[in-house]
N, C-alpha and C. Protein backbone atom coordinates (compact mmCIF):
# COMPACT_ATOMS: atom_id res chain seq x y z
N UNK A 1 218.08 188.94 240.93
CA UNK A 1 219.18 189.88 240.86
C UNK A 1 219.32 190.63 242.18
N UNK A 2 218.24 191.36 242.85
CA UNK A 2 218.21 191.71 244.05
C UNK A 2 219.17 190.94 244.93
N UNK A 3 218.47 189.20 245.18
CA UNK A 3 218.92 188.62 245.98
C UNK A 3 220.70 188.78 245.96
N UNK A 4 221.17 188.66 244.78
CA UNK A 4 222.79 188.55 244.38
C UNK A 4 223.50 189.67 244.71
N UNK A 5 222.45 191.13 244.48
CA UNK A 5 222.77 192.16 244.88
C UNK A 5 223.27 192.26 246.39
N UNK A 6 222.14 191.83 247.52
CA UNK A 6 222.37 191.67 249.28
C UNK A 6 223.12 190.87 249.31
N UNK A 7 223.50 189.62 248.68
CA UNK A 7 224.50 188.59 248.88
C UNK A 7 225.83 189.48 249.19
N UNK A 8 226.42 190.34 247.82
CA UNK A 8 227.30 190.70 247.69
C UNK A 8 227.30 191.93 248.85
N UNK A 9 226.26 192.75 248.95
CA UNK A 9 226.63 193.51 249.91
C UNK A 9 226.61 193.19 251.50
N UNK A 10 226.44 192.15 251.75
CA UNK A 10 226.56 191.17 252.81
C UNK A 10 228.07 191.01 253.23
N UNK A 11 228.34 189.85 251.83
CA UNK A 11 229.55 188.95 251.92
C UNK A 11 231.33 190.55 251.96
N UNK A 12 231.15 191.34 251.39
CA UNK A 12 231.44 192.44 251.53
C UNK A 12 232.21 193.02 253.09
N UNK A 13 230.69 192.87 253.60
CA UNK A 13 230.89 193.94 255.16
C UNK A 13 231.36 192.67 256.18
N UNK A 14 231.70 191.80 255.76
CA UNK A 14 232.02 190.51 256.80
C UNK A 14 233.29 190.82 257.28
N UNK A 15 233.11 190.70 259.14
CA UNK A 15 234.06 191.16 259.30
C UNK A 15 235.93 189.89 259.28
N UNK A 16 236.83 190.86 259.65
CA UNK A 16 238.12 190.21 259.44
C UNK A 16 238.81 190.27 258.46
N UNK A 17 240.10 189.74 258.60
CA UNK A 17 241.08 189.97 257.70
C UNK A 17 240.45 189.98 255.87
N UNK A 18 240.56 190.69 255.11
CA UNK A 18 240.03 190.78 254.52
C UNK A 18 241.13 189.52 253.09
N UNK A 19 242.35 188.80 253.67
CA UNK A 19 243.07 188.02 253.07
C UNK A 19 242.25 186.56 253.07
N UNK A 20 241.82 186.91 255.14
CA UNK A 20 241.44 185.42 255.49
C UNK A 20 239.99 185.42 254.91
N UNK A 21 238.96 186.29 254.61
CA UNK A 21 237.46 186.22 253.97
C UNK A 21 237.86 185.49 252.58
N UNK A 22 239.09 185.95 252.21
CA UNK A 22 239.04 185.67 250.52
C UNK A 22 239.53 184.16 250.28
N UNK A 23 240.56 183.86 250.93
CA UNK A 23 240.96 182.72 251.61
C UNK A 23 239.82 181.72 251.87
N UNK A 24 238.69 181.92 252.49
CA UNK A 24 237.63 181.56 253.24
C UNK A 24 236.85 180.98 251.53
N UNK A 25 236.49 182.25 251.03
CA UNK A 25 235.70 182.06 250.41
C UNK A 25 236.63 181.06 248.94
N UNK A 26 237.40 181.15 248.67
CA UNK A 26 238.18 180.30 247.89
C UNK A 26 238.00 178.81 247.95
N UNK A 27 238.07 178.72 249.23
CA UNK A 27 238.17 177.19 250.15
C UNK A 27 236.30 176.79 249.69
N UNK A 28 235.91 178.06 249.99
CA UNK A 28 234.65 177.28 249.58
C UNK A 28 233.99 177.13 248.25
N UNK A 29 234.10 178.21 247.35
CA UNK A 29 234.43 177.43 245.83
C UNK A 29 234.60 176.08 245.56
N UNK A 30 236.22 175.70 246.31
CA UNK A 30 236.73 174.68 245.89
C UNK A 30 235.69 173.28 246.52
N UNK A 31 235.35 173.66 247.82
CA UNK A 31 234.28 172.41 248.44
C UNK A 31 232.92 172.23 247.88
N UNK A 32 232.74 173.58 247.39
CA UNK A 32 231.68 173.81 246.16
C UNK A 32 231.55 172.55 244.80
N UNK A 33 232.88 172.70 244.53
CA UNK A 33 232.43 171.61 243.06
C UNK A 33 232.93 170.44 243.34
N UNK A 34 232.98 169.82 244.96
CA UNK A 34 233.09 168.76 245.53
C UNK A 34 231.68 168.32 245.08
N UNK A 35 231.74 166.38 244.93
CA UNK A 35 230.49 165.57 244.94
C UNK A 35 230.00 165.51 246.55
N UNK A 36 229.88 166.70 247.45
CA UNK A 36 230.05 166.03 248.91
C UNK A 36 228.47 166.82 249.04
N UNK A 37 227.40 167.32 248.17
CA UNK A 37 226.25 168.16 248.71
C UNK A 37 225.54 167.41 249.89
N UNK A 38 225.39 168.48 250.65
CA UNK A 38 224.79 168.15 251.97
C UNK A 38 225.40 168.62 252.73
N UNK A 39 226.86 168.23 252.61
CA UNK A 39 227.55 168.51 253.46
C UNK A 39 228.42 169.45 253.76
N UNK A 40 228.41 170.17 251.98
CA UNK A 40 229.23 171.28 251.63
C UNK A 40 229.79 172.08 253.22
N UNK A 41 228.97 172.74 253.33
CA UNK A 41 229.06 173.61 254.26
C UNK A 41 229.52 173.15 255.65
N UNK A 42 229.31 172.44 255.90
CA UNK A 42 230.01 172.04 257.34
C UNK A 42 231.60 171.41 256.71
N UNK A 43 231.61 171.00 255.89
CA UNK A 43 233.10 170.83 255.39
C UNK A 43 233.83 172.22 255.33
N UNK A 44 232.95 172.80 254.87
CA UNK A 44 234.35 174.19 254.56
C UNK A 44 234.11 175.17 255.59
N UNK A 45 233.39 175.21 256.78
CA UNK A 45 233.39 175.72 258.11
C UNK A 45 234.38 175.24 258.66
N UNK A 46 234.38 173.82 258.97
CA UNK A 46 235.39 173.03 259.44
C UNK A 46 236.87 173.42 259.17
N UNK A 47 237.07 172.86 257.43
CA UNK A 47 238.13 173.33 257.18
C UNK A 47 238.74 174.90 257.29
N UNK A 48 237.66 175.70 257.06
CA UNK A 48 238.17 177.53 257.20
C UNK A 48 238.73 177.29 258.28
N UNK A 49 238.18 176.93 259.57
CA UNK A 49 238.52 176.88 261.15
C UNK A 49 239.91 176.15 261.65
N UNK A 50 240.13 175.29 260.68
CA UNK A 50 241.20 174.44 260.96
C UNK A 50 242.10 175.72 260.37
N UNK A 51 242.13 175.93 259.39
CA UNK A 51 242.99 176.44 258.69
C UNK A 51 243.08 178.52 259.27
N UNK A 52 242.26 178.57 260.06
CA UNK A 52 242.16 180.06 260.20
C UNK A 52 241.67 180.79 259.54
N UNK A 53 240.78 180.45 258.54
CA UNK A 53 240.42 181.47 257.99
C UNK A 53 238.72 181.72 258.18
N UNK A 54 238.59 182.72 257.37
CA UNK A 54 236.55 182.93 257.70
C UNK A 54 235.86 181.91 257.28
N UNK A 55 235.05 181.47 258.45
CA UNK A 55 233.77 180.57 258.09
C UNK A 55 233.01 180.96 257.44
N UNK A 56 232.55 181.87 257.48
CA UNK A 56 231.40 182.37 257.02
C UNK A 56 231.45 182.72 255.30
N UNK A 57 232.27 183.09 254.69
CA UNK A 57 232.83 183.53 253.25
C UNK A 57 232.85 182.06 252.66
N UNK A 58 233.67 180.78 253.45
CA UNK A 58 233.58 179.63 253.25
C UNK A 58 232.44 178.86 252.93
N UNK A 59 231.66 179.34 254.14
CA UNK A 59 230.24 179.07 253.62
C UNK A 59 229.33 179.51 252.31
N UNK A 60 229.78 180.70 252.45
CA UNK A 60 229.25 181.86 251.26
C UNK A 60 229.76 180.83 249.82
N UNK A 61 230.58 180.57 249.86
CA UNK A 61 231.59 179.98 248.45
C UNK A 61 230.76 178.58 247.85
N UNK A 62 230.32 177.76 249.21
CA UNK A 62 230.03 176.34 249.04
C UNK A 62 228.78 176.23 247.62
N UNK A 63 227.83 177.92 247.86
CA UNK A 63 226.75 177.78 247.34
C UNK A 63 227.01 178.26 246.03
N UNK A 64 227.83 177.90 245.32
CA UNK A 64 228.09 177.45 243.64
C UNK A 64 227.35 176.79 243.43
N UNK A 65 227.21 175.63 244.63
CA UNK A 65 226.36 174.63 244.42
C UNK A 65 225.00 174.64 244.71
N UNK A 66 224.32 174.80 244.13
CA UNK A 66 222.80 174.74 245.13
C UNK A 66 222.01 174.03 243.81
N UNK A 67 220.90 173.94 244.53
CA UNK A 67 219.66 172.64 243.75
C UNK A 67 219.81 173.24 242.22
N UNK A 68 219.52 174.70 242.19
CA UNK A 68 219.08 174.77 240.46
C UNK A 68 220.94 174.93 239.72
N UNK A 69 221.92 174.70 240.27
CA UNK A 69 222.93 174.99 239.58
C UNK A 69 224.15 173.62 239.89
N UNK A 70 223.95 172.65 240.78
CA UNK A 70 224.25 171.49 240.93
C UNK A 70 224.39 170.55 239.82
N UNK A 71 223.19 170.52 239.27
CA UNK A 71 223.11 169.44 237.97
C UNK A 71 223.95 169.56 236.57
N UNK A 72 223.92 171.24 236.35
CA UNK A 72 225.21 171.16 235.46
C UNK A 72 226.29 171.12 235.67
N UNK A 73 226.44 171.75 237.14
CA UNK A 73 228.12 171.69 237.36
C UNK A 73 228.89 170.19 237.50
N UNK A 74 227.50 169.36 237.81
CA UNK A 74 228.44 167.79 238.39
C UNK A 74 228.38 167.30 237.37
N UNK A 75 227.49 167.41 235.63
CA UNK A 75 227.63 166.95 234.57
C UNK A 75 228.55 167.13 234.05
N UNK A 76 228.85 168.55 233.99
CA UNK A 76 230.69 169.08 233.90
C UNK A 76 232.02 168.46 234.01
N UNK A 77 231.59 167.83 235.43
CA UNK A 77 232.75 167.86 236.56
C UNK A 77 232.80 166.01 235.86
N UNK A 78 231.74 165.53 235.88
CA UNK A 78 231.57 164.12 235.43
C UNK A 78 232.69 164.09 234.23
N UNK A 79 232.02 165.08 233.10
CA UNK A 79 232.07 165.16 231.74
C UNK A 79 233.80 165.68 231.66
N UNK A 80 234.28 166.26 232.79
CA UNK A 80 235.69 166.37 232.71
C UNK A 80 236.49 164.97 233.01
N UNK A 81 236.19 164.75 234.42
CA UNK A 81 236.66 163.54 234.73
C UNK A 81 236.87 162.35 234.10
N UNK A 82 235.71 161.89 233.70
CA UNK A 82 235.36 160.82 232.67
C UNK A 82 236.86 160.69 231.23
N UNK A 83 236.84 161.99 230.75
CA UNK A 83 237.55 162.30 229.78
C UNK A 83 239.33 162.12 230.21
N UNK A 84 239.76 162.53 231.70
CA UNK A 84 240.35 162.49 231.88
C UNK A 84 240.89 161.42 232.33
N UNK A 85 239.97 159.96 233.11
CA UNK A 85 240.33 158.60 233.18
C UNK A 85 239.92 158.11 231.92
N UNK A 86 239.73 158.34 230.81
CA UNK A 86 239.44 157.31 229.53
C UNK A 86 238.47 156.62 229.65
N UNK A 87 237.27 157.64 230.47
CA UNK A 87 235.87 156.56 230.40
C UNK A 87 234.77 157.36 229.32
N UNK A 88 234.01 156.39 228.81
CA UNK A 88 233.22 157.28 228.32
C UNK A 88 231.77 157.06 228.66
N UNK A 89 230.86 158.19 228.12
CA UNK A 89 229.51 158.57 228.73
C UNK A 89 228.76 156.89 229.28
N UNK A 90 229.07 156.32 228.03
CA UNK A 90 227.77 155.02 228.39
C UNK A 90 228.58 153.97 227.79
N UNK A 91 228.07 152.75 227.98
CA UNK A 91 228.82 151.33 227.17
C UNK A 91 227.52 150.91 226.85
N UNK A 92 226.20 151.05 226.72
CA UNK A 92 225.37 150.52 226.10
C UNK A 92 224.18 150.93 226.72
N UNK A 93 223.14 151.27 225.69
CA UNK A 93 221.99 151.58 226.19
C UNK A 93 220.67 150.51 226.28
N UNK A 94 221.22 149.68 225.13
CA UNK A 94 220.22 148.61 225.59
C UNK A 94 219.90 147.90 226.37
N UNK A 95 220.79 147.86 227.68
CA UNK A 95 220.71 146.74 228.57
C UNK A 95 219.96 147.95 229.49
N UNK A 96 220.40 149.35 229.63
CA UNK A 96 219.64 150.28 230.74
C UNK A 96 218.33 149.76 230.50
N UNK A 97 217.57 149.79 229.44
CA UNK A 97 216.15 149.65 229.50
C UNK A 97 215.58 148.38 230.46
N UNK A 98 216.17 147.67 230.98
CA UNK A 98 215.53 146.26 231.64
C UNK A 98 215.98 147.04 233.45
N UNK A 99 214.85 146.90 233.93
CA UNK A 99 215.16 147.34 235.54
C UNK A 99 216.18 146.53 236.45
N UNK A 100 216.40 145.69 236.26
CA UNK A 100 216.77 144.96 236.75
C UNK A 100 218.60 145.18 236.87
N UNK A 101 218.63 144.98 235.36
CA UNK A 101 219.87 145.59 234.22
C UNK A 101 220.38 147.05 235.13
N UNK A 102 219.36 147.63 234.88
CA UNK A 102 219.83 149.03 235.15
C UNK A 102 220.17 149.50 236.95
N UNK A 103 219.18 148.75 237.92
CA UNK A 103 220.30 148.77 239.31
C UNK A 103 221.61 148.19 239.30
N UNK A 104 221.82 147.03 238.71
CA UNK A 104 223.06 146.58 238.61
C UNK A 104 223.87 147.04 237.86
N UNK A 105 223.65 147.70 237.46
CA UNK A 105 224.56 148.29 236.07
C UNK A 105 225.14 149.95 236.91
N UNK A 106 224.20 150.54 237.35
CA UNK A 106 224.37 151.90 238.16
C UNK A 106 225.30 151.46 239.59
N UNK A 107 224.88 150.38 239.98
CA UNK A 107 226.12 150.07 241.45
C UNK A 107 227.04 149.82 240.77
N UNK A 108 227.55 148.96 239.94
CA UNK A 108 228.51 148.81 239.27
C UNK A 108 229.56 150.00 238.94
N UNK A 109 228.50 150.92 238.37
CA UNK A 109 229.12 151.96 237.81
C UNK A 109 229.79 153.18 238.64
N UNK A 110 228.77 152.85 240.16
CA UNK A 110 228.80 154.27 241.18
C UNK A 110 230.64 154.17 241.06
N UNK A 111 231.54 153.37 241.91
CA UNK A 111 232.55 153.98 242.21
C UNK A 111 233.52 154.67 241.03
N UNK A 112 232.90 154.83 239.33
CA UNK A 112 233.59 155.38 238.14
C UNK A 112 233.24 156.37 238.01
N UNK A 113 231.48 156.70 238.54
CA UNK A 113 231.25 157.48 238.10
C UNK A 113 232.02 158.69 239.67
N UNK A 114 231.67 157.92 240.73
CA UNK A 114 232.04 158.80 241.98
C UNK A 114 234.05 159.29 241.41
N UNK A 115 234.45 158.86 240.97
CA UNK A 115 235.95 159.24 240.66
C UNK A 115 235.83 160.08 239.76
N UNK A 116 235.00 160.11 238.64
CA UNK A 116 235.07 161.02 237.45
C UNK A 116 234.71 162.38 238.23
N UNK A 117 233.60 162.49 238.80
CA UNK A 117 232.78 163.47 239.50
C UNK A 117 234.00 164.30 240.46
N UNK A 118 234.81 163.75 241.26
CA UNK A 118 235.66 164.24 241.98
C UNK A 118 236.30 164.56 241.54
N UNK A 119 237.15 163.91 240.11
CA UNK A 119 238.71 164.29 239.55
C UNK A 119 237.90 165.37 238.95
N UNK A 120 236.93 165.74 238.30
CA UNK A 120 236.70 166.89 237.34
C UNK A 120 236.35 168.13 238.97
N UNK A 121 235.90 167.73 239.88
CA UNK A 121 235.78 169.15 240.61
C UNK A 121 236.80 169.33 241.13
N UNK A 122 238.09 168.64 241.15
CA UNK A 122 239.64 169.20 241.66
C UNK A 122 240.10 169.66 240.35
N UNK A 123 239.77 169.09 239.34
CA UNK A 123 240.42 170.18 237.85
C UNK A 123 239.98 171.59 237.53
N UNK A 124 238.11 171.50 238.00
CA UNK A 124 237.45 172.69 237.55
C UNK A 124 237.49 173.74 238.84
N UNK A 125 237.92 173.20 240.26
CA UNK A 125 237.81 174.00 241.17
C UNK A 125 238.68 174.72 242.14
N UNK A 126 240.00 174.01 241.06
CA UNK A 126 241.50 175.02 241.35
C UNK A 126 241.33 175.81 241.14
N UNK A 127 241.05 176.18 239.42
CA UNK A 127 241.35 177.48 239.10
C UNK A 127 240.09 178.45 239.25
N UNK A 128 238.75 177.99 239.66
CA UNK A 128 237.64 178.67 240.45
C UNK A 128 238.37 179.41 241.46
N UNK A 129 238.57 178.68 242.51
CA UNK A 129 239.07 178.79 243.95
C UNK A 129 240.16 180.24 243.91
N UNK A 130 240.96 180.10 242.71
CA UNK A 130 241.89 180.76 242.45
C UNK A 130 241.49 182.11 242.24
N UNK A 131 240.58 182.18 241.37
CA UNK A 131 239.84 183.33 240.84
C UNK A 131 239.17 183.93 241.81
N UNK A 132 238.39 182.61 242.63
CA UNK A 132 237.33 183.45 243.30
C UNK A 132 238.12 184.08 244.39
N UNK A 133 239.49 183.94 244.93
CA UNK A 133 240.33 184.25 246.11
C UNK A 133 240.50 185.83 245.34
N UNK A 134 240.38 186.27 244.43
CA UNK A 134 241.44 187.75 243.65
C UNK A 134 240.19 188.03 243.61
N UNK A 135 239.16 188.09 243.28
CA UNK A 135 237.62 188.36 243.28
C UNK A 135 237.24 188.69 244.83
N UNK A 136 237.38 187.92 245.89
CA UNK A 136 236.80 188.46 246.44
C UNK A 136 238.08 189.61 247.40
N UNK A 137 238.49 189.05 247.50
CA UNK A 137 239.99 190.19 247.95
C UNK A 137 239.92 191.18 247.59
N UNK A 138 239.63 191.71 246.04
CA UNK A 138 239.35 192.99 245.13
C UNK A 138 238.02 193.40 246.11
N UNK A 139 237.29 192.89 245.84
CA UNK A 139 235.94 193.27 246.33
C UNK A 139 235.39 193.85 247.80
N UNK A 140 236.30 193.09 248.99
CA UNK A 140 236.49 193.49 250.01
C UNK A 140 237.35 194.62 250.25
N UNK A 141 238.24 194.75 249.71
CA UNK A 141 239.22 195.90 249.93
C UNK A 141 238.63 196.84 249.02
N UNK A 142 237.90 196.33 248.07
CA UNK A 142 237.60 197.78 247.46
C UNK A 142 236.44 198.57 248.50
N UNK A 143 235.43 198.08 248.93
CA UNK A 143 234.24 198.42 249.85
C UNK A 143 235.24 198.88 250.68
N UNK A 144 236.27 198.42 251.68
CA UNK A 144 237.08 199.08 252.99
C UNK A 144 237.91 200.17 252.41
N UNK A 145 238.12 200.13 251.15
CA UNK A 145 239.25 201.65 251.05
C UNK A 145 237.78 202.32 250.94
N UNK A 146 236.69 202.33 250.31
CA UNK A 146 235.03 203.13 250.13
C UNK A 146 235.04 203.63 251.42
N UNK A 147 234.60 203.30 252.64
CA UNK A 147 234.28 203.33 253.86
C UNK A 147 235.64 203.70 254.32
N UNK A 148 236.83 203.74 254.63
CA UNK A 148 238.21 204.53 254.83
C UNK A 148 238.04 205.75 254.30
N UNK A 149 237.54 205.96 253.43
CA UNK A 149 238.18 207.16 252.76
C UNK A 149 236.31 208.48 253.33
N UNK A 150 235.54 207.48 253.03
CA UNK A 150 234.03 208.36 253.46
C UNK A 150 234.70 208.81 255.41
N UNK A 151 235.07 208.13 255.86
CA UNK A 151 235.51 207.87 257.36
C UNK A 151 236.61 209.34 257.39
N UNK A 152 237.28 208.94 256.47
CA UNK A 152 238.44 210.64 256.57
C UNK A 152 237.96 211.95 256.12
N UNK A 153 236.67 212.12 255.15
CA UNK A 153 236.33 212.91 254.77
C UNK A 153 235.39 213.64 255.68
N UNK A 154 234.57 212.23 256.69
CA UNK A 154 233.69 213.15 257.97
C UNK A 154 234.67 213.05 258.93
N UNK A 155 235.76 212.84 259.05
CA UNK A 155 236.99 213.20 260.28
C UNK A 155 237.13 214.98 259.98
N UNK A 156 237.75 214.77 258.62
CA UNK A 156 238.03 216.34 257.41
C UNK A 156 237.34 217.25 258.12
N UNK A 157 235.87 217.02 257.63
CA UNK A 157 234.65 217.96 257.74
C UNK A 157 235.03 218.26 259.39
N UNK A 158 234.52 217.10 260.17
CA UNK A 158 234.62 217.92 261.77
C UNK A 158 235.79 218.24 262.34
N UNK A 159 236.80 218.35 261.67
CA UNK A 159 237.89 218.98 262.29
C UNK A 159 237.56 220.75 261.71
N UNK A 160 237.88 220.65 260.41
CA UNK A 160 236.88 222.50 259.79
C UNK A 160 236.29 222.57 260.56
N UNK A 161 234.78 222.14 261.42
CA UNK A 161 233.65 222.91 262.00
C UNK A 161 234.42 222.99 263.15
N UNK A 162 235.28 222.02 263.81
CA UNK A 162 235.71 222.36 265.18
C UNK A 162 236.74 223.76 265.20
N UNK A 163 237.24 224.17 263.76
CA UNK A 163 238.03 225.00 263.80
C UNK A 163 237.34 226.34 263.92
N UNK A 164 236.25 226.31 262.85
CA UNK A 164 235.51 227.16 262.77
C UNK A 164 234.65 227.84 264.01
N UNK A 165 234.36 227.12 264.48
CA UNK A 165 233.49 227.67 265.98
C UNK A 165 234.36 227.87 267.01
N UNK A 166 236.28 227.47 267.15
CA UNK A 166 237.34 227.93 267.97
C UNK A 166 237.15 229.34 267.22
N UNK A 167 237.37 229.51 266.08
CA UNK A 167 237.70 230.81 265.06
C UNK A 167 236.68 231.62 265.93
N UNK A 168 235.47 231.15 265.67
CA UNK A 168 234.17 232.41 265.80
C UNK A 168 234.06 232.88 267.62
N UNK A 169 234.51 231.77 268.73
CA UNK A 169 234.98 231.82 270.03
C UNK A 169 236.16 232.97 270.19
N UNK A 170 236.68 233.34 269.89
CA UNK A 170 237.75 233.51 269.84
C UNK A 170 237.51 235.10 269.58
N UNK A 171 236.91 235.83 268.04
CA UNK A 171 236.51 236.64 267.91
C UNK A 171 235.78 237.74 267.96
């Protein structure tokens, strides 16, 4: 919890447009529930950069994905996809049990399963992307009006003391 805690107060103080961070970080959501791990992150650096917006938030976004939270999301993303081309989980389990069976059966299968995996993280990672863009937008602007407004209140204060010690000069 800590760790999530510094994340956020990190991802927060990053500087720049606070449209293009959210922007940033959206983009990376969405490269997030891409089948592309490894590479996440240099994809949505890339793309932020092409596109102008923050790398770094982009980066921040990619890690939806990471080792302990990967395995359900691409079962998901499978388990959407699949549903959505008319494939289903397995066509037979008896033949997996023979080794032989089962490399040939898994190459066979890679480019259905690689399509299911993709079509479900463009279904599940629109409306992520979407969310996470109003999420972090809220979040950044809320911390900069915090820090705006602490910023006018010690402007406030030393304008009073500067008045005050003209006042007491004076008298």
């Amino acid at each position: 919890m800590e760790r999530m805690r510094r994340f956020y107060e990190r991802f927060i103080r990053l500087r720049g447009n606070p449209r293009e961070i959210a922007l940033g970080f959206a983009l990376g959501l969405f490269i997030g529930m891409s089948p592309t791990m490894g590479f996440q992150m240099v994809i949505a650096a890339f793309c932020a950069a092409l596109l102008g917006w923050n790398k770094w938030s982009a980066a921040a976004g990619v890690w939806i994905t990471n080792p302990v939270t990967a395995p359900g999301i691409y079962a998901v993303n499978y388990w959407v996809g699949a549903r959505l081309l008319k494939m289903g989980w397995s066509d037979g389990t008896a033949q997996a049990l023979e080794a032989q069976s089962l490399v040939s059966g898994a190459l066979q299968k890679t480019p259905h399963v690689l399509a299911s995996v993709t079509l479900g993280g463009i279904v599940l990672g629109l409306p992520l992307a979407f969310a996470g863009y109003w999420a972090a937008l809220w979040a950044v602007g809320r911390y900069r009006g915090k820090v705006k407004a602490r910023l006018e209140q010690t402007r406030q204060r030393l304008r009073e003391e500067r008045a005050r010690r003209k006042a007491s000069r004076t008298s």
